[in-house]
PDB file of N, CA and C in Angstrom:
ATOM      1  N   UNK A   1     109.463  61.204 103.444  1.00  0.00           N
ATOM      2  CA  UNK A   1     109.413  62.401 104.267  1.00  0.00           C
ATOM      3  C   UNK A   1     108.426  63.393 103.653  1.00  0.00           C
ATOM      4  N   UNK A   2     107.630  64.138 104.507  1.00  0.00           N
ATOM      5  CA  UNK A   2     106.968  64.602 103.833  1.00  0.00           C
ATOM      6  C   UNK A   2     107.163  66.283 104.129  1.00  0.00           C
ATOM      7  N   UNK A   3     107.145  67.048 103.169  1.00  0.00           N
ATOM      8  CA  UNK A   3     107.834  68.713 102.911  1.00  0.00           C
ATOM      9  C   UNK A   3     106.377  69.356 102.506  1.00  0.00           C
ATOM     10  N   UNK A   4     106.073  70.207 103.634  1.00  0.00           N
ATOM     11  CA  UNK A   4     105.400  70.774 103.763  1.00  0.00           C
ATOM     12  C   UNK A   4     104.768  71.589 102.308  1.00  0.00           C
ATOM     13  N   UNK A   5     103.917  71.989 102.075  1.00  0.00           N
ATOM     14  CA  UNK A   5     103.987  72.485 101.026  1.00  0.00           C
ATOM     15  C   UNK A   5     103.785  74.167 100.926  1.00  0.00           C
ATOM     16  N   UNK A   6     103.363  74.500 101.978  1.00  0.00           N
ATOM     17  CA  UNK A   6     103.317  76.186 102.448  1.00  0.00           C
ATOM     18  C   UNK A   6     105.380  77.012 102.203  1.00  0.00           C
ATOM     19  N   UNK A   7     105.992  75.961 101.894  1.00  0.00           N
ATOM     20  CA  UNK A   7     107.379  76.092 102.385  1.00  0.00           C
ATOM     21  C   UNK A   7     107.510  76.819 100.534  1.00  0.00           C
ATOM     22  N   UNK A   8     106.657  76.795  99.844  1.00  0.00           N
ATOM     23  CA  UNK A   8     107.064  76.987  98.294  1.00  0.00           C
ATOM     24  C   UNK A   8     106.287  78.382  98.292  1.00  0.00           C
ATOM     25  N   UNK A   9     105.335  78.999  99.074  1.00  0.00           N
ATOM     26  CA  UNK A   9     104.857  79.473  99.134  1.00  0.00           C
ATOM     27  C   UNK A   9     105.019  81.145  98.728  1.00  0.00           C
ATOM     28  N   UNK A  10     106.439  81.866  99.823  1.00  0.00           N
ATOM     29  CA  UNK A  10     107.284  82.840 100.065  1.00  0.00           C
ATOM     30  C   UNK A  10     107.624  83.159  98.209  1.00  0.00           C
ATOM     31  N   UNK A  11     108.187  81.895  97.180  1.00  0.00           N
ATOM     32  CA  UNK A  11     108.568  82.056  96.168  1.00  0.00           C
ATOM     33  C   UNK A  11     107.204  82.414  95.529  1.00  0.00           C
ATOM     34  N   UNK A  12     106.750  82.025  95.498  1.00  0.00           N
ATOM     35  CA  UNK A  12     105.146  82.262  94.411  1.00  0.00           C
ATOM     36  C   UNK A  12     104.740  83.688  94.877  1.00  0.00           C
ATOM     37  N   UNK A  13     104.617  84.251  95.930  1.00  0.00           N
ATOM     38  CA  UNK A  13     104.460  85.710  96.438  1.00  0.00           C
ATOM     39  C   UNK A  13     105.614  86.731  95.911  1.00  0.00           C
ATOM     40  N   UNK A  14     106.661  86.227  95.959  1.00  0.00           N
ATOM     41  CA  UNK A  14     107.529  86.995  95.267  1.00  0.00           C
ATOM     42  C   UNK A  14     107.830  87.371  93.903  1.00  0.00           C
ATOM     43  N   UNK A  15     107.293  86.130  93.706  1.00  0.00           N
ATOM     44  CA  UNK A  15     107.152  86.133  91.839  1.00  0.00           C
ATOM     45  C   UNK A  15     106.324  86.797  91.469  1.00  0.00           C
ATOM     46  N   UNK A  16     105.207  86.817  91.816  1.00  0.00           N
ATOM     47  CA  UNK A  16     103.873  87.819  91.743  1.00  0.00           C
ATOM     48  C   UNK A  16     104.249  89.298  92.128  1.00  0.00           C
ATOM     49  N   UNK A  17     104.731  89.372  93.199  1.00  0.00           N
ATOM     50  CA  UNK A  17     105.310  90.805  93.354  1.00  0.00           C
ATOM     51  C   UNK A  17     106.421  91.312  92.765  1.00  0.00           C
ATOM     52  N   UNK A  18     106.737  90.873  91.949  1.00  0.00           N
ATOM     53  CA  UNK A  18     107.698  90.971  91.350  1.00  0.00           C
ATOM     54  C   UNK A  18     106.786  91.606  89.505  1.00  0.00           C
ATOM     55  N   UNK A  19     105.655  91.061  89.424  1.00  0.00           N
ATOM     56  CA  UNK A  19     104.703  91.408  88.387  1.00  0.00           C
ATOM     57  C   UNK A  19     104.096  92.313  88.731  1.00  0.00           C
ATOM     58  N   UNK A  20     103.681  92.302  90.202  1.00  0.00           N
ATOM     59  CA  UNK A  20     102.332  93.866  90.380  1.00  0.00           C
ATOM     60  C   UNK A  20     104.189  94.847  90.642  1.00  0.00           C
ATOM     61  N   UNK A  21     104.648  94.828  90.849  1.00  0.00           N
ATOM     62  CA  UNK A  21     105.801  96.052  90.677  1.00  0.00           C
ATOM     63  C   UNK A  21     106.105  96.235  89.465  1.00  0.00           C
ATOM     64  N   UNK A  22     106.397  95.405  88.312  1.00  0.00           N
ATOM     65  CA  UNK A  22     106.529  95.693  87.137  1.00  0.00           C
ATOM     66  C   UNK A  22     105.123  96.884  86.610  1.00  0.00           C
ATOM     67  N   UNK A  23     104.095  96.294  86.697  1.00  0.00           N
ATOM     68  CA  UNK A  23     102.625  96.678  86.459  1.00  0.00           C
ATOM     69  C   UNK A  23     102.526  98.297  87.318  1.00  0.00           C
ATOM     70  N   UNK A  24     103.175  98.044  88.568  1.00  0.00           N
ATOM     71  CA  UNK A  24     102.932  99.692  88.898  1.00  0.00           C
ATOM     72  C   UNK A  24     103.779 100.953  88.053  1.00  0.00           C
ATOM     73  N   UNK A  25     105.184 100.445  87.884  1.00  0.00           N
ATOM     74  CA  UNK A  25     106.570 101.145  87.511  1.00  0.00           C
ATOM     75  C   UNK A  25     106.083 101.390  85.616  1.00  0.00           C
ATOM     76  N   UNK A  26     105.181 100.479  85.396  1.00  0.00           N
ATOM     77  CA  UNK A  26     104.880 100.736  83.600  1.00  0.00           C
ATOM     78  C   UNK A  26     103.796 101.813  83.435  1.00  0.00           C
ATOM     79  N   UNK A  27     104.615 102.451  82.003  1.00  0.00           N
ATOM     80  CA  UNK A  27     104.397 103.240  81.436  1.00  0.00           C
ATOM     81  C   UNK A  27     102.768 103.228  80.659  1.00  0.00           C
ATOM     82  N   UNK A  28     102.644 102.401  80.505  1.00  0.00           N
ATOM     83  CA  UNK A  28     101.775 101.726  79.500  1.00  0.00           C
ATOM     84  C   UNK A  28     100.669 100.855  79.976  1.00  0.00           C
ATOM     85  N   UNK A  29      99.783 101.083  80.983  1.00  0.00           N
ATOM     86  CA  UNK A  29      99.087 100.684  81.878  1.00  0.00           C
ATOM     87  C   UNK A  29      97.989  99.520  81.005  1.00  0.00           C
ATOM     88  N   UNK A  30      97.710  98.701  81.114  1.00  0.00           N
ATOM     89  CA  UNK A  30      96.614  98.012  79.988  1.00  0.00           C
ATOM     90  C   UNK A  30      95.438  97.303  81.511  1.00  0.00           C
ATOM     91  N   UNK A  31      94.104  97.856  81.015  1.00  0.00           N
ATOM     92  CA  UNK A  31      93.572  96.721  82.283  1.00  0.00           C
ATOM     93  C   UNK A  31      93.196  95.208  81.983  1.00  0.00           C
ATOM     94  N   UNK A  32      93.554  94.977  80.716  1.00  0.00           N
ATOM     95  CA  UNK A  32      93.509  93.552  81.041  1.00  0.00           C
ATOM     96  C   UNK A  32      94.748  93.109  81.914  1.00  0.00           C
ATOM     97  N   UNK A  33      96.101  93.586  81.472  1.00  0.00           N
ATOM     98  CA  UNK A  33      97.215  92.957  82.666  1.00  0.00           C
ATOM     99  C   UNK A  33      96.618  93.272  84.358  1.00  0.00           C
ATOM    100  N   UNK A  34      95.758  94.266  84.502  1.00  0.00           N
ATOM    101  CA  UNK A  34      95.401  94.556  85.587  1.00  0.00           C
ATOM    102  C   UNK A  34      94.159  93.429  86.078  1.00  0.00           C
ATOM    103  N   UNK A  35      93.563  93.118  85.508  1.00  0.00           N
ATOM    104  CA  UNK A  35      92.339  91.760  85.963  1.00  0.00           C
ATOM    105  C   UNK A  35      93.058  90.864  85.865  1.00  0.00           C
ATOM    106  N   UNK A  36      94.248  90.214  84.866  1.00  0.00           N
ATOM    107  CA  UNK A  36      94.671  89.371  84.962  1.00  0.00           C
ATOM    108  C   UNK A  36      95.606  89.143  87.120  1.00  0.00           C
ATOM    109  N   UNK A  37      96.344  90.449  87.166  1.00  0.00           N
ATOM    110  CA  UNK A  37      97.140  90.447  88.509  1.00  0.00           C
ATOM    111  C   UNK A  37      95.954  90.005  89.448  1.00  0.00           C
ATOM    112  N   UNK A  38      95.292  90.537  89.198  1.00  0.00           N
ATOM    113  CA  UNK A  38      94.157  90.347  90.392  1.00  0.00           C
ATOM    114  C   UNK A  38      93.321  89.310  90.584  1.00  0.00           C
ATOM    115  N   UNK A  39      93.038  88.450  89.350  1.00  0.00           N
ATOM    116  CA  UNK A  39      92.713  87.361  89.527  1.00  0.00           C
ATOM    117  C   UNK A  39      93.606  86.280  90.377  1.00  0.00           C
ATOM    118  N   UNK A  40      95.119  86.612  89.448  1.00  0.00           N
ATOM    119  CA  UNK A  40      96.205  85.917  90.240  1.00  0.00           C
ATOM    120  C   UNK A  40      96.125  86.139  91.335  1.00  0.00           C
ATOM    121  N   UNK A  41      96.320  86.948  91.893  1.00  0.00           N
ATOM    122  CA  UNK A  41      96.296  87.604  93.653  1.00  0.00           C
ATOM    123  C   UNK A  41      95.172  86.763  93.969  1.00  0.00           C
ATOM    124  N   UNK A  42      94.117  86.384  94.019  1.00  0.00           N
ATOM    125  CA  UNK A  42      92.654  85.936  94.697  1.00  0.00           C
ATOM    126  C   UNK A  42      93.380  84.515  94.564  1.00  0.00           C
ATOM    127  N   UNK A  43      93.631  83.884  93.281  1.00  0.00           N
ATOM    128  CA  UNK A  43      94.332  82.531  93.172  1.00  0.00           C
ATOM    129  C   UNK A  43      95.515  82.262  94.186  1.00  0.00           C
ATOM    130  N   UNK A  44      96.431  82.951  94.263  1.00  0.00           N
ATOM    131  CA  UNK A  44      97.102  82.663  94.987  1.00  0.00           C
ATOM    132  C   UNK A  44      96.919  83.459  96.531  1.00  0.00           C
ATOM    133  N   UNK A  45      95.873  84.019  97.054  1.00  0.00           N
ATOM    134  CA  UNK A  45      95.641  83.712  97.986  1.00  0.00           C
ATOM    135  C   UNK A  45      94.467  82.395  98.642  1.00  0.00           C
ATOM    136  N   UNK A  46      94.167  81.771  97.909  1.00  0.00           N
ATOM    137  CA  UNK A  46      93.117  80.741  98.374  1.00  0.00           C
ATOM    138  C   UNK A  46      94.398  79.628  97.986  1.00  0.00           C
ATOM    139  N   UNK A  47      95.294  79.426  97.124  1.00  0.00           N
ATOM    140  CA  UNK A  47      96.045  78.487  97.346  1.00  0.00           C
ATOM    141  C   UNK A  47      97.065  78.549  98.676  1.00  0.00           C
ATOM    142  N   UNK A  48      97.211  79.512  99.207  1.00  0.00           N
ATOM    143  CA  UNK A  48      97.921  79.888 100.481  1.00  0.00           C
ATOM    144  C   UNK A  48      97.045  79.545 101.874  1.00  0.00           C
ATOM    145  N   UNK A  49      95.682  79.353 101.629  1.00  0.00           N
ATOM    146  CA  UNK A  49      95.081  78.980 102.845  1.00  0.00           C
ATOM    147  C   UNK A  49      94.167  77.239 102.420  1.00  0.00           C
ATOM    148  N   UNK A  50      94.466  76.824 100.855  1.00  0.00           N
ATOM    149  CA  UNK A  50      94.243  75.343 101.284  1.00  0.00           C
ATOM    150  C   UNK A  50      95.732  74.944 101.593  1.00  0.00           C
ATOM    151  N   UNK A  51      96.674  75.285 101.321  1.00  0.00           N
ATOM    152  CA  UNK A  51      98.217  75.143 101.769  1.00  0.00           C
ATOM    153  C   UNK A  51      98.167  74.778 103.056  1.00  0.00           C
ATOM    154  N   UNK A  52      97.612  75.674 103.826  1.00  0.00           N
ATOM    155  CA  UNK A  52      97.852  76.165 105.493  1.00  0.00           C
ATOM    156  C   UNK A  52      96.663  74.950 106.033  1.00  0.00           C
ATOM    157  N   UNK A  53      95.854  74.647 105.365  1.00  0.00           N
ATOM    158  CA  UNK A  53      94.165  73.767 105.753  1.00  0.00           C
ATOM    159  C   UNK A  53      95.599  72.414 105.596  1.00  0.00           C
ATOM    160  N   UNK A  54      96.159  71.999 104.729  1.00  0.00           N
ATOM    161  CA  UNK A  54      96.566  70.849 104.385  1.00  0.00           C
ATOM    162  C   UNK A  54      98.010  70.291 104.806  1.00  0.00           C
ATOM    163  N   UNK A  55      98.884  71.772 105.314  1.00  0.00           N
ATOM    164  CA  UNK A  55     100.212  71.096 106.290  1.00  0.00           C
ATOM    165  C   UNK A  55      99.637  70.461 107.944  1.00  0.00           C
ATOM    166  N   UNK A  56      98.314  71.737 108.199  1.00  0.00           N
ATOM    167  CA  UNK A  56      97.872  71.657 109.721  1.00  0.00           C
ATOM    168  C   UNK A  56      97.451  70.404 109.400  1.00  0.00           C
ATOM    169  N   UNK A  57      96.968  69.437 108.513  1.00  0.00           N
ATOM    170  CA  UNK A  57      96.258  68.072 108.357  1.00  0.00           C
ATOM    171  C   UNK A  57      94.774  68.627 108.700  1.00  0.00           C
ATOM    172  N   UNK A  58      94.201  69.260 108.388  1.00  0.00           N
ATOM    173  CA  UNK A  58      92.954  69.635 108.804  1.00  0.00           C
ATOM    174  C   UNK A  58      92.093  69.246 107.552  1.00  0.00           C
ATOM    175  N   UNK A  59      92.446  69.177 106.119  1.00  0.00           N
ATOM    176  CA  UNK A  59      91.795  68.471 105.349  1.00  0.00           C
ATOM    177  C   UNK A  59      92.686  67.429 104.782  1.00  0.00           C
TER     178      UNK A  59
END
């Protein structure tokens, strides 16, 4: 059977938001944690649209 893989998706966004909320609420601002979020964010938005390219069967 095959399980979509966009279905894991909701968790990985949350987990991340769960870091840029930590990162806003801190005291102690550093910009490397800040390039690091944002790299993540770009990463996990291009893994969210080969996700979406690869349940539709389009690649």
């Amino acid at each position: 059977m095959h399980i979509p893989v966009s279905i894991f998706l909701p968790i990985a966004a949350g987990i991340y938001g769960g870091f840029v909320g930590g990162y806003i609420y801190n005291k102690n601002k550093s910009s490397k944690y800040k390039v690091i979020l944002q790299i993540t964010g770009v990463l996990l938005v291009l893994l969210c649209i080969i996700a979406f390219l690869y349940d539709f069967e389009i690649i």
